[in-house]
Protein backbone atom coordinates (compact mmCIF):
# COMPACT_ATOMS: atom_id res chain seq x y z
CA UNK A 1 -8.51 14.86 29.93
CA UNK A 2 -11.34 14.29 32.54
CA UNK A 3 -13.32 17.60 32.65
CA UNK A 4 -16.26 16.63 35.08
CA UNK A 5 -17.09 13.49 37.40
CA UNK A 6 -20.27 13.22 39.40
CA UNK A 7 -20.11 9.77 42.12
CA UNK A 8 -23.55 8.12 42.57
CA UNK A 9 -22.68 5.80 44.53
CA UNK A 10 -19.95 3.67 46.25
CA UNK A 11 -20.06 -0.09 47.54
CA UNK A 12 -17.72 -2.56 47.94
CA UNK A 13 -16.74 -5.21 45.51
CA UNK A 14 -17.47 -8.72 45.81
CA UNK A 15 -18.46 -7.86 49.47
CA UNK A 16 -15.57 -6.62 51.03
CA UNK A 17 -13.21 -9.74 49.67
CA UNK A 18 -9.68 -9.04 50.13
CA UNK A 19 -7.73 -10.17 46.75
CA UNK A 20 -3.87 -10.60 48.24
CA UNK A 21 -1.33 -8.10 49.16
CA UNK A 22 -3.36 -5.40 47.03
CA UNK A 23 -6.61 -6.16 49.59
CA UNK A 24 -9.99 -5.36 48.63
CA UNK A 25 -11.81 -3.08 46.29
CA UNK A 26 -14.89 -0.62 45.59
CA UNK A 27 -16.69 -0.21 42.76
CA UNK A 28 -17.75 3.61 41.95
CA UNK A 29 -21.04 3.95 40.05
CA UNK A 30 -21.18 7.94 38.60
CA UNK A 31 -20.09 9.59 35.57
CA UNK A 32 -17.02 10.71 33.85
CA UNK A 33 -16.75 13.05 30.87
CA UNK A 34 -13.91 14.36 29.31
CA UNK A 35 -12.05 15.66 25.86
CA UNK A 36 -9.45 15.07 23.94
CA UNK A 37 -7.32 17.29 21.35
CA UNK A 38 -6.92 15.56 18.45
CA UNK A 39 -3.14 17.58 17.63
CA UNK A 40 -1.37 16.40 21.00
CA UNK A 41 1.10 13.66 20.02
CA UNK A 42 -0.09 11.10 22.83
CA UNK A 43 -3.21 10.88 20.71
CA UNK A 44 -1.49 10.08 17.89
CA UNK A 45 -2.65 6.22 18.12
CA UNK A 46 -6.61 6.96 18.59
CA UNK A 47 -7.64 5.56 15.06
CA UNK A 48 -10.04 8.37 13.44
CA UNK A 49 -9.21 10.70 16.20
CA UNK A 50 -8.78 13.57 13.24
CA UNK A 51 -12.50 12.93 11.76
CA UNK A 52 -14.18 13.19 14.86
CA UNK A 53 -16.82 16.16 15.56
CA UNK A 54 -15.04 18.75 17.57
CA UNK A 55 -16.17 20.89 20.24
CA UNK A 56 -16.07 24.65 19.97
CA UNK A 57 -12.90 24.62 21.51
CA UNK A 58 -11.39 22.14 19.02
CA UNK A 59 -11.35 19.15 21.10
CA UNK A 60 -13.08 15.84 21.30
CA UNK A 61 -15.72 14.72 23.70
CA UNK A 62 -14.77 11.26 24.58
CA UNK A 63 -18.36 10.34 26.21
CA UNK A 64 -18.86 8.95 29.13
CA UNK A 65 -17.71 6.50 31.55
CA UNK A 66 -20.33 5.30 34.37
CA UNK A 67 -18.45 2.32 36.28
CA UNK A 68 -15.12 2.14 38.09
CA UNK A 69 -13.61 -0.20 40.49
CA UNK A 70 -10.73 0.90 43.09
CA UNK A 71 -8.89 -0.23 45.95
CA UNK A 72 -10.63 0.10 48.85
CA UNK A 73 -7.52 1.29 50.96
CA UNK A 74 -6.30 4.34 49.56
CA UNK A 75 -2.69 3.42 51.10
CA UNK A 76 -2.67 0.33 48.65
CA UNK A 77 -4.14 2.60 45.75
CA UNK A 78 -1.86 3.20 42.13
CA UNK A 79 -4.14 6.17 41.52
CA UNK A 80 -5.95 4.05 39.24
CA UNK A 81 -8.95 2.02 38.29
CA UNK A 82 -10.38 -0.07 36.04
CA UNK A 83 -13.40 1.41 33.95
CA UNK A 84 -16.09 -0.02 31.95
């Protein structure tokens, strides 16, 4: 679960190109951070998930992300984005 982003910036990728019927995309320099709880059964695949330090709460602080690329049209956007 994402628990704070912070957006530094936001340009557009490969300078505006339009890739097909999905058009073009931005990439979105900031920060994510989130957690995740190590007894939910969707995290039952997340090798070495149970040995990880723990926050107070019990959860897992999955670090953070600092790159993402999205369409650039919001009517063309999944809700997704690819993250590095």
């Amino acid at each position: 679960m994402i628990i704070d982003v912070t957006v530094n910036n936001r340009t557009p990728l490969v300078g505006g190109t339009g890739f097909g019927d999905a058009g073009a995309y931005e990439r979105i320099d900031g920060v994510a951070s989130g957690v995740l709880d190590p007894a939910h059964p969707r995290n039952r695949g997340i090798a070495l998930l149970d040995q990880a330090p723990r926050t107070p709460g019990g959860l897992v602080d999955t670090g953070r992300i600092s790159c993402c690329c999205g369409r650039l049209i919001r009517q063309r956007a999944t809700g997704g984005c690819c993250m590095r």
